[in-house]
C-alpha atoms as a PDB file:
ATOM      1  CA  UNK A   1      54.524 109.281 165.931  1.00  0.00           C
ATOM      2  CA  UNK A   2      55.357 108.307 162.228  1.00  0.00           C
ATOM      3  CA  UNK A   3      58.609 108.949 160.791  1.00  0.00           C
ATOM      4  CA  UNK A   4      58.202 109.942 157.410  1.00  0.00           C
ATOM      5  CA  UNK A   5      60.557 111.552 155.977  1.00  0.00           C
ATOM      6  CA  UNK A   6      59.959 114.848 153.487  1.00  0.00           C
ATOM      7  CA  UNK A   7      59.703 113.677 149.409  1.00  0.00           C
ATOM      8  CA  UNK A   8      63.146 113.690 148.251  1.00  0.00           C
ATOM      9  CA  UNK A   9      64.315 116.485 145.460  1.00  0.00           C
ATOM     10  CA  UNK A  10      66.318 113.742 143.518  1.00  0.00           C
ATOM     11  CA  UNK A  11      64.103 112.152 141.268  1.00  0.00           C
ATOM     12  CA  UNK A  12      65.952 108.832 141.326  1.00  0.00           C
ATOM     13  CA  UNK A  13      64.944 108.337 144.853  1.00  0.00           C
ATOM     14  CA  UNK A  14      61.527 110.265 144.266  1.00  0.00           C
ATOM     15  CA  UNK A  15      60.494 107.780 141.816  1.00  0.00           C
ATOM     16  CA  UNK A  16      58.642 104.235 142.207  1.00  0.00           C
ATOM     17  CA  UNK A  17      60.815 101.544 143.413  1.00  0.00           C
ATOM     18  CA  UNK A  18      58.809  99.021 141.138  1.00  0.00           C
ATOM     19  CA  UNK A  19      59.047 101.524 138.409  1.00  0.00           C
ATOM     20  CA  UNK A  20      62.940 102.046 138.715  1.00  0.00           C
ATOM     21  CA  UNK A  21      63.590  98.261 138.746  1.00  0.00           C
ATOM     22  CA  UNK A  22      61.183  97.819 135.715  1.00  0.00           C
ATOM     23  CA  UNK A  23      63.607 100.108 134.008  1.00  0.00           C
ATOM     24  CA  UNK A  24      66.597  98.907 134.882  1.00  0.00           C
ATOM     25  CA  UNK A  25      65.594  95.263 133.593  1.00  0.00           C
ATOM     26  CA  UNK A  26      64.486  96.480 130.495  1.00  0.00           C
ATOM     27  CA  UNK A  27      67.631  98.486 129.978  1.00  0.00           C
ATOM     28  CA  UNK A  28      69.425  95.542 130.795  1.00  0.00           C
ATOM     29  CA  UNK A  29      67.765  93.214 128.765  1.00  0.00           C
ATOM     30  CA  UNK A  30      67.412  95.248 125.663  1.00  0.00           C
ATOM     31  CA  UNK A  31      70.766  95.967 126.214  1.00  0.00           C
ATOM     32  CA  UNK A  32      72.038  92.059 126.190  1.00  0.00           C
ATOM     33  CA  UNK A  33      69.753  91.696 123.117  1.00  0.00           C
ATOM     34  CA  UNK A  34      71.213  94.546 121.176  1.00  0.00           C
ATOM     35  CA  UNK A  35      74.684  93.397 121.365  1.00  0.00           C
ATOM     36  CA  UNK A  36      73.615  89.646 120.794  1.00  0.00           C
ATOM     37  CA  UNK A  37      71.755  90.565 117.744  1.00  0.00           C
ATOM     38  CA  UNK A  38      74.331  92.936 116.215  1.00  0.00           C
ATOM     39  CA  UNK A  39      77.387  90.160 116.987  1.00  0.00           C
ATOM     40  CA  UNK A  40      79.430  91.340 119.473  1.00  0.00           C
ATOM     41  CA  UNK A  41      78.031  89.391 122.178  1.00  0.00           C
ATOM     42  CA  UNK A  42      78.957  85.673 120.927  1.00  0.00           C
ATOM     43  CA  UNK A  43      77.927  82.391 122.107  1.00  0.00           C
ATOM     44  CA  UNK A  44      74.008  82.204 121.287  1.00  0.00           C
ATOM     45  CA  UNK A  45      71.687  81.313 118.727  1.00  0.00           C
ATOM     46  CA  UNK A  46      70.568  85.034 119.161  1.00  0.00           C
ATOM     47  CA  UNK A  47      74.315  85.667 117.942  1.00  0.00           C
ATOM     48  CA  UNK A  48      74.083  88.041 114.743  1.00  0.00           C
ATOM     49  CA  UNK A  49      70.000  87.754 114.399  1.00  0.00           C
ATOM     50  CA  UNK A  50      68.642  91.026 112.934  1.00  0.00           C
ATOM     51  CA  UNK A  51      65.336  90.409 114.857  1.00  0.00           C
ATOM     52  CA  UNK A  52      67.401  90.586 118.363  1.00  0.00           C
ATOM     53  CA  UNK A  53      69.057  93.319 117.661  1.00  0.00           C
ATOM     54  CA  UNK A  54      66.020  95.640 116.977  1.00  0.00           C
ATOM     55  CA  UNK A  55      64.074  93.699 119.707  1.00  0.00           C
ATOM     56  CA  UNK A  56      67.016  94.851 122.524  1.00  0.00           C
ATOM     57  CA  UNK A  57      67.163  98.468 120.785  1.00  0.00           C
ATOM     58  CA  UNK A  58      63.340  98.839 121.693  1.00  0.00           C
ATOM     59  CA  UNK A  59      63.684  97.255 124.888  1.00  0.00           C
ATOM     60  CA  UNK A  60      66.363  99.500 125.755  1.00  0.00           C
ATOM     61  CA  UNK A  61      64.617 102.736 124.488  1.00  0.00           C
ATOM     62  CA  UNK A  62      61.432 101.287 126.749  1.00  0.00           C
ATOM     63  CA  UNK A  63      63.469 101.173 129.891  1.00  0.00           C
ATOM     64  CA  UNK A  64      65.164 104.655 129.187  1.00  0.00           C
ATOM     65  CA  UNK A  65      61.646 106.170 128.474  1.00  0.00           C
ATOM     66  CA  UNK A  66      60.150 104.296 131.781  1.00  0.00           C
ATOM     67  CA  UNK A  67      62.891 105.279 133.736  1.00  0.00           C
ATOM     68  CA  UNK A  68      61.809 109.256 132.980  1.00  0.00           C
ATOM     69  CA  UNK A  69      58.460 108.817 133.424  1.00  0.00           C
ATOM     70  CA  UNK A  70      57.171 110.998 135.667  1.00  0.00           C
ATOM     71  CA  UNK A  71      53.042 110.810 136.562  1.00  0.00           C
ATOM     72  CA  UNK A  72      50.867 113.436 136.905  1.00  0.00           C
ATOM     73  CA  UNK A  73      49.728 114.721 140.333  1.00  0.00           C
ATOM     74  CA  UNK A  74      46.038 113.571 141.582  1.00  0.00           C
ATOM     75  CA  UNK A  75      43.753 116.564 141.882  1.00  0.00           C
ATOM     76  CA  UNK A  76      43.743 115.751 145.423  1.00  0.00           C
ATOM     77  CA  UNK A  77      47.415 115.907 146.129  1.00  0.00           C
ATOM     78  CA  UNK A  78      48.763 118.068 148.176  1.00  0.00           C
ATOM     79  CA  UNK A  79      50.475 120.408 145.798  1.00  0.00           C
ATOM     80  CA  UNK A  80      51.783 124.190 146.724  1.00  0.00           C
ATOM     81  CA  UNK A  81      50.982 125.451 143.587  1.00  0.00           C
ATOM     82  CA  UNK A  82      47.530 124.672 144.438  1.00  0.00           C
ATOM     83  CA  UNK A  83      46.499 127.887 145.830  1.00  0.00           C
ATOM     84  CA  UNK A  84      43.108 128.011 145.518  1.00  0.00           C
END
C-alpha cells in the first residue's frame, strides 16, 4: 500500500522542491547584491558598485521568473484533458 497523496492545487507546494529553493537563493542573493550595489547595504567593497547593483537586479528577476516556472506536461502524463 503506498501513501501518496493527490497533487496539491497550490502551486507553491505543487512545484519542485529543488526548483523552489533555487529561487529563493537567487532572490535572496540578487536581492543582497542590489542593495549592496545601490548603497544602502554598507560595509563591503561591493558597497555603492554599479556592477552589483545590476548583477543583484538580474539575479533577483532570475529567481522571480524561476520561481513561476511552470513545465510542460509529458505526452505521457496522465492528464484529464487528454480525452482521446
Amino acid at each position: 500500500m503506498t501513501d501518496e497523496r493527490p497533487p496539491s492545487k497550490n502551486p507553491w507546494f505543487a512545484m519542485n522542491p529543488y526548483q523552489r529553493a533555487g529561487g529563493l537563493v537567487l532572490i535572496v542573493i540578487g536581492g543582497v547584491w542590489f542593495l549592496q550595489g545601490i548603497g544602502v547595504a554598507k560595509g563591503s567593497v561591493m558597497t555603492g558598485s554599479t556592477l552589483w547593483g545590476v548583477l543583484g537586479a538580474v539575479f533577483f528577476v532570475a529567481g522571480v521568473l524561476t520561481l513561476r516556472y511552470k513545465p510542460k506536461p509529458k505526452p505521457g502524463d496522465n492528464n484529464p484533458s487528454d480525452n482521446d
